[in-house]
C-alpha atoms as a PDB file:
ATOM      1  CA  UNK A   1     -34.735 -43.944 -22.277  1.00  0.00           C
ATOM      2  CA  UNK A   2     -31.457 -43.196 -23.810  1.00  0.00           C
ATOM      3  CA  UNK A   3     -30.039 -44.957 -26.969  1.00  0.00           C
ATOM      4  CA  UNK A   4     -27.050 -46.496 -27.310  1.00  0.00           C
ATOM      5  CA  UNK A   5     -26.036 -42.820 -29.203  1.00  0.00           C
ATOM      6  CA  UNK A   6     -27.220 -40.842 -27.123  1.00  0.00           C
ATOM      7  CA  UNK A   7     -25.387 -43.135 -24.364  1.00  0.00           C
ATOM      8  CA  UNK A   8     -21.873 -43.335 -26.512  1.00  0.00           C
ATOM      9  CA  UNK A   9     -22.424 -39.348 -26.360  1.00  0.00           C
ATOM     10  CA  UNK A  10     -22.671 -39.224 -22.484  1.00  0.00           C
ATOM     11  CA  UNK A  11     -19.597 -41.417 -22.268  1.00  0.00           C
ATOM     12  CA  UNK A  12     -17.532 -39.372 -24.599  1.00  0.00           C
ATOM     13  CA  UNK A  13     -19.258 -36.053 -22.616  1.00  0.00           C
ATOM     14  CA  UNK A  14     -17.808 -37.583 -19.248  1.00  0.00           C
ATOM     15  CA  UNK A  15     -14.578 -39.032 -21.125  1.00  0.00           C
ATOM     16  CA  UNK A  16     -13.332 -35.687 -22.296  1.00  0.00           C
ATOM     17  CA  UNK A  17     -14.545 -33.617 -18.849  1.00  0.00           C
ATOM     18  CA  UNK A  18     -12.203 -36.165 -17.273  1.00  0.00           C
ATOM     19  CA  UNK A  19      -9.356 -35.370 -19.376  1.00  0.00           C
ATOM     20  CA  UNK A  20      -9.501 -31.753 -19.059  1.00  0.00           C
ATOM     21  CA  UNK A  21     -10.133 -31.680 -15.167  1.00  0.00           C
ATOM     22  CA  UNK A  22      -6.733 -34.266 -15.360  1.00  0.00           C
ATOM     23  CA  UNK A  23      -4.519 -31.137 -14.695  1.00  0.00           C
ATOM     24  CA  UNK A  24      -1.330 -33.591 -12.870  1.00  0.00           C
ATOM     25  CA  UNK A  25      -1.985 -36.444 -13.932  1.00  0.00           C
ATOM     26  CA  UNK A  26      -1.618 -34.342 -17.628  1.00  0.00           C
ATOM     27  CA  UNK A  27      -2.032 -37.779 -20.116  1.00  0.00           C
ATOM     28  CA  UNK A  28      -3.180 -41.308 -19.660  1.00  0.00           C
ATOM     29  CA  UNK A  29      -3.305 -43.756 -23.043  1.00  0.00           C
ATOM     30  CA  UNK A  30      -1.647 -46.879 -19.832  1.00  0.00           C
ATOM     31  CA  UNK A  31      -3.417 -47.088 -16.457  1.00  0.00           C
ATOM     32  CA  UNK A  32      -7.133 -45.480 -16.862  1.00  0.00           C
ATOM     33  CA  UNK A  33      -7.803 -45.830 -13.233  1.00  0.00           C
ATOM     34  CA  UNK A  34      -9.955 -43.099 -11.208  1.00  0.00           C
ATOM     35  CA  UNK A  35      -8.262 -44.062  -8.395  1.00  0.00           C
ATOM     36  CA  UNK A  36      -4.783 -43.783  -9.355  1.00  0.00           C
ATOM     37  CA  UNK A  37      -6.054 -40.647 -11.080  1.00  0.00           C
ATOM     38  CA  UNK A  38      -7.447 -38.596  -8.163  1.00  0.00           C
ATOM     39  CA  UNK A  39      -4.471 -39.720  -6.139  1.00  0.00           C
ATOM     40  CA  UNK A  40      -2.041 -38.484  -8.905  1.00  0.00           C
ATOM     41  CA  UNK A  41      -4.618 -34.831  -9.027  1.00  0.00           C
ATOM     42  CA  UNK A  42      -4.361 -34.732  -4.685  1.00  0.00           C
ATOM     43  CA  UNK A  43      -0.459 -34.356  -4.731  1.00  0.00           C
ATOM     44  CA  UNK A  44      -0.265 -32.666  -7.883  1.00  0.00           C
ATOM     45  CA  UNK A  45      -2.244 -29.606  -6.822  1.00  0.00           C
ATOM     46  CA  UNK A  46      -1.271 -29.843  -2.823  1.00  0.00           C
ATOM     47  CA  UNK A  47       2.575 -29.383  -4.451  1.00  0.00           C
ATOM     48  CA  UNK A  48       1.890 -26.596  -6.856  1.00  0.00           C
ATOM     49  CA  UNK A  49      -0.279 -24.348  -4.174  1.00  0.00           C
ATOM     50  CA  UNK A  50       2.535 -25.121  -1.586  1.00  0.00           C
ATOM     51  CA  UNK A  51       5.841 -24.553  -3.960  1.00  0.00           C
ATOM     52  CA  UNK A  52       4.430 -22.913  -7.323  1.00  0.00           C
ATOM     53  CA  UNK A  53       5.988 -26.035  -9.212  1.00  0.00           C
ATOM     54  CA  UNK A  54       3.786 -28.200 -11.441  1.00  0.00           C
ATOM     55  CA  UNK A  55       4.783 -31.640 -11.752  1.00  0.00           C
ATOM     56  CA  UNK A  56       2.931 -33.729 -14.302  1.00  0.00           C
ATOM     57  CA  UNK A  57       2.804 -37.215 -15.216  1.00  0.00           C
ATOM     58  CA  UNK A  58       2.530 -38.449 -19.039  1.00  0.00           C
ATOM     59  CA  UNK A  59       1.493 -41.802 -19.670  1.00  0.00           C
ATOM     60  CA  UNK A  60       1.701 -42.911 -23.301  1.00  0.00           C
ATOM     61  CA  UNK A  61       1.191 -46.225 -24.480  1.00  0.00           C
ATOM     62  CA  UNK A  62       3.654 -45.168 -27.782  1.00  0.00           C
ATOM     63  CA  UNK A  63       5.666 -41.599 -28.185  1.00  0.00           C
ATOM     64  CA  UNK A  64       4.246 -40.039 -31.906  1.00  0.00           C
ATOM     65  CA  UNK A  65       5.873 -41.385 -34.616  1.00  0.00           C
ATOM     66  CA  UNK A  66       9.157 -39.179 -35.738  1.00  0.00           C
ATOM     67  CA  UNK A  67       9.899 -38.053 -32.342  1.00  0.00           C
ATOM     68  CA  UNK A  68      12.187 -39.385 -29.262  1.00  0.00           C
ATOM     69  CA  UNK A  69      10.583 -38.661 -25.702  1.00  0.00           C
ATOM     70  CA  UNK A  70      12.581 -35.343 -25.225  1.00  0.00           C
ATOM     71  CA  UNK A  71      11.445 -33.904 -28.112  1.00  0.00           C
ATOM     72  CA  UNK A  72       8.154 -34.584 -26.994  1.00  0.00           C
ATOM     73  CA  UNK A  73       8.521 -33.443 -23.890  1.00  0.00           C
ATOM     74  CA  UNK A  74       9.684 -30.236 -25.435  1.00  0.00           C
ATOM     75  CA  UNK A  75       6.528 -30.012 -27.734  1.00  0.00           C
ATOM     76  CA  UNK A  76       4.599 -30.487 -24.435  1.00  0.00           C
ATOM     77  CA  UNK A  77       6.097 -28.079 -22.316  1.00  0.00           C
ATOM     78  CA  UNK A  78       5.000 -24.968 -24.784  1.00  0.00           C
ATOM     79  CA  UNK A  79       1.873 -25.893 -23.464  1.00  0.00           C
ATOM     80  CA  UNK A  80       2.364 -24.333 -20.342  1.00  0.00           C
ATOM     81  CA  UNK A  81       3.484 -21.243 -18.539  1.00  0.00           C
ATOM     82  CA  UNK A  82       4.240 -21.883 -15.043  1.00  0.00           C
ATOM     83  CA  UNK A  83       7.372 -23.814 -13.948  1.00  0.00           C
ATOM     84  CA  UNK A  84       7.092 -27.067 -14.713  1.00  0.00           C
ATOM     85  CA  UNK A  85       8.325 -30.614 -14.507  1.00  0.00           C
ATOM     86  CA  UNK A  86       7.326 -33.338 -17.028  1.00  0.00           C
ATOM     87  CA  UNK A  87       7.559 -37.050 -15.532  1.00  0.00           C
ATOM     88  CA  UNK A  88       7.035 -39.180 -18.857  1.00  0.00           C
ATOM     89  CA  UNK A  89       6.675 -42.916 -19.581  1.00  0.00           C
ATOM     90  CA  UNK A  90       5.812 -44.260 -22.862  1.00  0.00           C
ATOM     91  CA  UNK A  91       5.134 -48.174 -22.451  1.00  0.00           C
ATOM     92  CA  UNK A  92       5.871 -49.086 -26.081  1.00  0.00           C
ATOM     93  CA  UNK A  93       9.276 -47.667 -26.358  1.00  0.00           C
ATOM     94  CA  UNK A  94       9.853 -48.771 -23.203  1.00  0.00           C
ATOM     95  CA  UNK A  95      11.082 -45.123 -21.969  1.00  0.00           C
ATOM     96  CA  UNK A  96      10.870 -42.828 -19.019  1.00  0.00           C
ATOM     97  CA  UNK A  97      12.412 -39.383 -18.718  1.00  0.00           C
ATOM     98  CA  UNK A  98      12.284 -36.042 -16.821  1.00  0.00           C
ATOM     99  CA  UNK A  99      12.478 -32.992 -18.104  1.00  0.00           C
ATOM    100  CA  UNK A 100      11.911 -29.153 -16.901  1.00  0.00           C
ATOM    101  CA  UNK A 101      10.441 -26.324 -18.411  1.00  0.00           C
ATOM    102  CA  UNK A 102      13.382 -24.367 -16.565  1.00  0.00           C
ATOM    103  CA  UNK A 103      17.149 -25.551 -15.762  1.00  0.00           C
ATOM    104  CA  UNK A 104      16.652 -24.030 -12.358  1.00  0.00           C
ATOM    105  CA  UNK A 105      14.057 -26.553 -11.242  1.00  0.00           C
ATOM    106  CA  UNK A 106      16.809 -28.814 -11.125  1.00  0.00           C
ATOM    107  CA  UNK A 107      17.922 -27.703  -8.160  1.00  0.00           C
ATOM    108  CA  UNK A 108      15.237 -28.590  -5.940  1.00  0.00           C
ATOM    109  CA  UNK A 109      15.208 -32.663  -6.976  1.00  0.00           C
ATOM    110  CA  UNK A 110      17.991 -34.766  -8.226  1.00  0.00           C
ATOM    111  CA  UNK A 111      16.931 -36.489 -11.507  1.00  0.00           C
ATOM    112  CA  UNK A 112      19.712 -38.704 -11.974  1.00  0.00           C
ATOM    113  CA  UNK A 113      18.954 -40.360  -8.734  1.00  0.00           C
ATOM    114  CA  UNK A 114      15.311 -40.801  -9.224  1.00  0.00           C
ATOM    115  CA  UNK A 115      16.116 -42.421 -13.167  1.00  0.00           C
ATOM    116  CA  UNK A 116      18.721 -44.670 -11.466  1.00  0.00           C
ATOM    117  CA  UNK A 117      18.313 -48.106 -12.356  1.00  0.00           C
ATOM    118  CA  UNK A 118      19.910 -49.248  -8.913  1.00  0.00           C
ATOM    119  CA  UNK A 119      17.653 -49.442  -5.743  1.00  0.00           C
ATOM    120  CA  UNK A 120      20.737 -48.994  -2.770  1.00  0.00           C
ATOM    121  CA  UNK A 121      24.608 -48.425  -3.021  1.00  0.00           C
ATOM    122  CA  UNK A 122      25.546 -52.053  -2.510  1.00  0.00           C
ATOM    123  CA  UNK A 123      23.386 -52.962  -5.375  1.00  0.00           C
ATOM    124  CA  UNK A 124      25.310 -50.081  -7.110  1.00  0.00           C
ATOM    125  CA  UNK A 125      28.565 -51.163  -5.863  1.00  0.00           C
ATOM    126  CA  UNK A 126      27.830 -54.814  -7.343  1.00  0.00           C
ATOM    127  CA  UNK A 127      26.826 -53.089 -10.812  1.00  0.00           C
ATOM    128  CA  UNK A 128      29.420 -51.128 -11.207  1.00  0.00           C
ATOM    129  CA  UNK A 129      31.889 -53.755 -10.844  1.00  0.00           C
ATOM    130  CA  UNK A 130      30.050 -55.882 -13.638  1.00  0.00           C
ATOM    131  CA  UNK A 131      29.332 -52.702 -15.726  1.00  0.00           C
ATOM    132  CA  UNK A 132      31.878 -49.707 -15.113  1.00  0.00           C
ATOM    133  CA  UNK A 133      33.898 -48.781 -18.263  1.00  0.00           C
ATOM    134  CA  UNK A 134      35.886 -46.258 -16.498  1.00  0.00           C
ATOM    135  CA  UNK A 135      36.422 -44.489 -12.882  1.00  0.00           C
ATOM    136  CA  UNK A 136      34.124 -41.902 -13.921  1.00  0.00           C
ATOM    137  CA  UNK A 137      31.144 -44.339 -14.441  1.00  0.00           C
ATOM    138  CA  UNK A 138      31.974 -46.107 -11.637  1.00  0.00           C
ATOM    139  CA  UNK A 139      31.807 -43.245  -9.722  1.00  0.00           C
ATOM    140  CA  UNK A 140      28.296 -41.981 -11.150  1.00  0.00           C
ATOM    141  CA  UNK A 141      26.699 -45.402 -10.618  1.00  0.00           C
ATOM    142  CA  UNK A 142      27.947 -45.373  -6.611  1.00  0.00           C
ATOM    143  CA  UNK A 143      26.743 -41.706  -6.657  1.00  0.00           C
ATOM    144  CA  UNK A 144      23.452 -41.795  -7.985  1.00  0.00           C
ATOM    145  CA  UNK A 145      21.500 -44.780  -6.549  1.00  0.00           C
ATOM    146  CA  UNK A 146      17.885 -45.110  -4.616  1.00  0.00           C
ATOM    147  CA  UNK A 147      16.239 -44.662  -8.065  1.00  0.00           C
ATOM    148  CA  UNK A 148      12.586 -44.723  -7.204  1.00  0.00           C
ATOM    149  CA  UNK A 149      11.329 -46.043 -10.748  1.00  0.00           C
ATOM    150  CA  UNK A 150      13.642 -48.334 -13.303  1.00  0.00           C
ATOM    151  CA  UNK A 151      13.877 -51.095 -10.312  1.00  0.00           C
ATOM    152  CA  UNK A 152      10.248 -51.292 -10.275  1.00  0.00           C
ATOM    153  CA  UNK A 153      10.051 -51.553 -13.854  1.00  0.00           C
ATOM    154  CA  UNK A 154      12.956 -54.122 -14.128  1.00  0.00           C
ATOM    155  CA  UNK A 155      10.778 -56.443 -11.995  1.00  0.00           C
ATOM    156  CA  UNK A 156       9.606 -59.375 -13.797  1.00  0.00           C
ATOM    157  CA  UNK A 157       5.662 -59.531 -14.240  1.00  0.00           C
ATOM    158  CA  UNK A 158       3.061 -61.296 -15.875  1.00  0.00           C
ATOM    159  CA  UNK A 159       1.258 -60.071 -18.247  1.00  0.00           C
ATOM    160  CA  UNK A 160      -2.090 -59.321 -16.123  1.00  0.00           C
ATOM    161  CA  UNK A 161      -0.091 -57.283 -13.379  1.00  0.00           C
ATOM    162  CA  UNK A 162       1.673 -55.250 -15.923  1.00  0.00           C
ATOM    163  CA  UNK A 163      -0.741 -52.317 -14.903  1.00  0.00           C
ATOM    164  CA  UNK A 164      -0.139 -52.376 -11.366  1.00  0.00           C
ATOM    165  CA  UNK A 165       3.519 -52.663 -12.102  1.00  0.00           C
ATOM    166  CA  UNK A 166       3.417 -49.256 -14.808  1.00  0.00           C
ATOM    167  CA  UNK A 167       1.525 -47.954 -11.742  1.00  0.00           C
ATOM    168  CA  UNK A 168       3.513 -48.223  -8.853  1.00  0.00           C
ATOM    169  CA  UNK A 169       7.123 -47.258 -10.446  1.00  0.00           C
ATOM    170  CA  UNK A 170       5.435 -43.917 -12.145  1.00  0.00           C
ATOM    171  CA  UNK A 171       3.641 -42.901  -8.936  1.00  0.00           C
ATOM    172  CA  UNK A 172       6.723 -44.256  -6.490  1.00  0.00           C
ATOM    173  CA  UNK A 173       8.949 -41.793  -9.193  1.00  0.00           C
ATOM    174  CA  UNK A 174       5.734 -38.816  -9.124  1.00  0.00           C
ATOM    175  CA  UNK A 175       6.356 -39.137  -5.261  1.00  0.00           C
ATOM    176  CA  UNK A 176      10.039 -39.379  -4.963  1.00  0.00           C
ATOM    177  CA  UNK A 177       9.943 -35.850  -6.853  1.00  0.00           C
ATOM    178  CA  UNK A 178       7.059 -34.069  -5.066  1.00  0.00           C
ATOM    179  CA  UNK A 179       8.829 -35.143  -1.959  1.00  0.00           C
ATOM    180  CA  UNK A 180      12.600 -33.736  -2.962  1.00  0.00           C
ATOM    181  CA  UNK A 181      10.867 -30.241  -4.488  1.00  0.00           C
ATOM    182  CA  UNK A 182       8.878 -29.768  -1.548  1.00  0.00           C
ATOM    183  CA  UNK A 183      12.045 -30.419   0.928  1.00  0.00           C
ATOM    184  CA  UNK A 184      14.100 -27.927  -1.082  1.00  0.00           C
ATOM    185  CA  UNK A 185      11.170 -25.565  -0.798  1.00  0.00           C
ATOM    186  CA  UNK A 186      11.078 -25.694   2.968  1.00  0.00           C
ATOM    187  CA  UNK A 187       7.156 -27.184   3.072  1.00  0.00           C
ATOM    188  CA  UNK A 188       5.623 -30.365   4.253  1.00  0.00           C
ATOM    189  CA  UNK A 189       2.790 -31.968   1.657  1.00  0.00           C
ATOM    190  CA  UNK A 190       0.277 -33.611   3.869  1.00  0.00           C
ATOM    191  CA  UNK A 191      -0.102 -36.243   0.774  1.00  0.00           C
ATOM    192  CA  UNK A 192       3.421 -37.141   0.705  1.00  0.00           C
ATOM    193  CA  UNK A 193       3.477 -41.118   1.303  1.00  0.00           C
ATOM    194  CA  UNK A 194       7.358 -41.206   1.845  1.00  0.00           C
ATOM    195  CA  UNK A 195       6.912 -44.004   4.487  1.00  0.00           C
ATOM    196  CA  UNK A 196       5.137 -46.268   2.081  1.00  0.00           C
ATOM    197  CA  UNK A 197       7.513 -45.401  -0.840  1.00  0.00           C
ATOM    198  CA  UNK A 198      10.434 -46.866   1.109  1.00  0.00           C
ATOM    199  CA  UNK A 199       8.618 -49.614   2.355  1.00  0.00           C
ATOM    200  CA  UNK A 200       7.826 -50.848  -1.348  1.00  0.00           C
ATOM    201  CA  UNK A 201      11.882 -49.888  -1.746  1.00  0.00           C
ATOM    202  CA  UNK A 202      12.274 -52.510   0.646  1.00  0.00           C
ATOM    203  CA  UNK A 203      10.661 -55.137  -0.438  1.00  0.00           C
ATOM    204  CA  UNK A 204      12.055 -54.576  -3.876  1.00  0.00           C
ATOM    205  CA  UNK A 205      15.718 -54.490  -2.430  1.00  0.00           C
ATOM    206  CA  UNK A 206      15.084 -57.551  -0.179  1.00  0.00           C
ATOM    207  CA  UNK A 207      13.862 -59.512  -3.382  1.00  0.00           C
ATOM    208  CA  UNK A 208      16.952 -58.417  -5.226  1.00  0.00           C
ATOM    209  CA  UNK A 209      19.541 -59.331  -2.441  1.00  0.00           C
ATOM    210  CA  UNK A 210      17.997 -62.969  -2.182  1.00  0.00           C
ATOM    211  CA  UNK A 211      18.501 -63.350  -5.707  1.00  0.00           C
ATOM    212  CA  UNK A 212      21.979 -62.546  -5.736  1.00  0.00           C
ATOM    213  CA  UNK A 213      23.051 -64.157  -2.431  1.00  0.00           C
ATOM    214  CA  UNK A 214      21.071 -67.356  -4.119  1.00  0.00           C
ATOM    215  CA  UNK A 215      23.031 -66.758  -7.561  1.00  0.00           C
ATOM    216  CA  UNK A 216      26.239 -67.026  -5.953  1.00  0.00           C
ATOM    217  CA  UNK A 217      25.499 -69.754  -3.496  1.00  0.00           C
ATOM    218  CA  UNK A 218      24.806 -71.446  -7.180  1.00  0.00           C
ATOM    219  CA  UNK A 219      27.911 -70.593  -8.368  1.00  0.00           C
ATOM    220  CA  UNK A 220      29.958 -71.206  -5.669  1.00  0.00           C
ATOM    221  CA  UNK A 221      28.729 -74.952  -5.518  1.00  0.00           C
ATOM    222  CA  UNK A 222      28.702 -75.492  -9.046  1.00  0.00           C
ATOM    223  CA  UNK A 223      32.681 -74.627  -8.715  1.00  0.00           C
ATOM    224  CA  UNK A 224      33.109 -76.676  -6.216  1.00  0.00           C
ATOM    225  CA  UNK A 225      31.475 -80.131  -8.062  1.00  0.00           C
ATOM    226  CA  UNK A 226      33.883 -79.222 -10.622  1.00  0.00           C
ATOM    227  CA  UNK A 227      36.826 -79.060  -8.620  1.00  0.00           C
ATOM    228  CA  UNK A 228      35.896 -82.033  -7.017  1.00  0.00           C
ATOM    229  CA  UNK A 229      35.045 -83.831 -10.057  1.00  0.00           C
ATOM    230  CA  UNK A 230      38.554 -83.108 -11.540  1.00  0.00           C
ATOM    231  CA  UNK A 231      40.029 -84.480  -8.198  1.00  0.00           C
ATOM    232  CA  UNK A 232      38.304 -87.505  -8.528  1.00  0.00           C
ATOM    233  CA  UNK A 233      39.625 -88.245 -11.850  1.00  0.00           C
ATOM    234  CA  UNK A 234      43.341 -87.600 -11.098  1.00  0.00           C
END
């Protein structure tokens, strides 16, 4: 019969086995799901036999106090020798950020696209119109768009499907890099769910478009009740 210490003992045992066989999935304080876990481990591991590159995901619930998330990424990444790309997202501060052990991994994915917080160039287009300060931020915003993460975030949960929200942008962003390094590296990863990734894109894109096309159906007959209004009165 075991007793509730010898059975907080086993848990802790099986706990802290799980976190050092989590070699890709490299920290998880957010999500805590096997699932997610062994599908995060499967591409991991199929991309760093294929290409040498180890891409690991960090999920913290709140970066340590005194440092930003590059500097801990940098702390992190003396923790290991091979090439290496950190994917991090820290719910608390509300941050996510990619950073690599060397500046020639940079080459083989393009971060600024996968960080973007637009989902397509018309979406961009309509952004930078609202938000450009000056040609040459108009011109990154229409340069750098399918980001694979920030529009999932940015969609509007409730509290209870916060978790499968945290999950979906973090593995759609793991994905979108595994799937740009292994391109560059000439090799196919037999875990690479690129269809599905643009399918959730989609949906995300299509839900966005409605809104705006409904926003300024809204504002196009509000104007014209006002207009109409003031010719009534004259």
């Amino acid at each position: 019969m075991i007793t509730s210490r010898g059975l907080a003992a086993l848990i802790l045992t099986i706990l802290f086995h799980t976190a050092l066989s989590a070699e890709y999935l490299y920290k998880d304080e957010v999500i805590h799901n096997p699932l997610f876990n062994k599908t995060v481990e499967k591409l991991g591991s199929e991309l760093y036999e294929k290409t040498g590159v180890s891409l690991r995901l960090v999920m913290l619930k709140k970066l340590p106090e005194g440092l930003d998330i590059n500097s801990y990424e940098l702390e992190l990444l003396k923790d290991f020798n091979e090439p290496t790309i950190l994917l991090t997202f820290s719910e608390l501060d509300s941050k996510v950020d990619i950073l690599a052990s060397e500046s020639s991994l940079y080459k083989y994915f393009n971060k600024k696209q996968v960080l973007s917080p637009v989902a397509s160039p018309v979406q961009a287009f309509l952004m930078s119109i609202v938000y450009a300060r000056s040609i040459e931020e108009l011109k990154s915003m229409l340069n750098n768009t399918e980001g694979t993460i920030l529009p999932v975030l940015s969609v509007k949960s409730k509290p209870n499907e916060l978790i499968g929200k945290y999950s979906a942008a973090m593995y759609n962003g793991y994905l979108d890099i595994a799937h740009q390094v292994a391109t560059s590296k000439g090799v196919v990863l037999e875990n690479d769910a690129g269809n599905t990734n643009k399918n959730g894109l989609f949906i995300i894109k299509f839900i966005f478009y409605t809104i705006i096309i409904i926003a300024i159906y809204m504002y196009i007959k509000r104007r014209l009740f006002i207009r109409r209004q003031k010719n009534e009165l004259q």
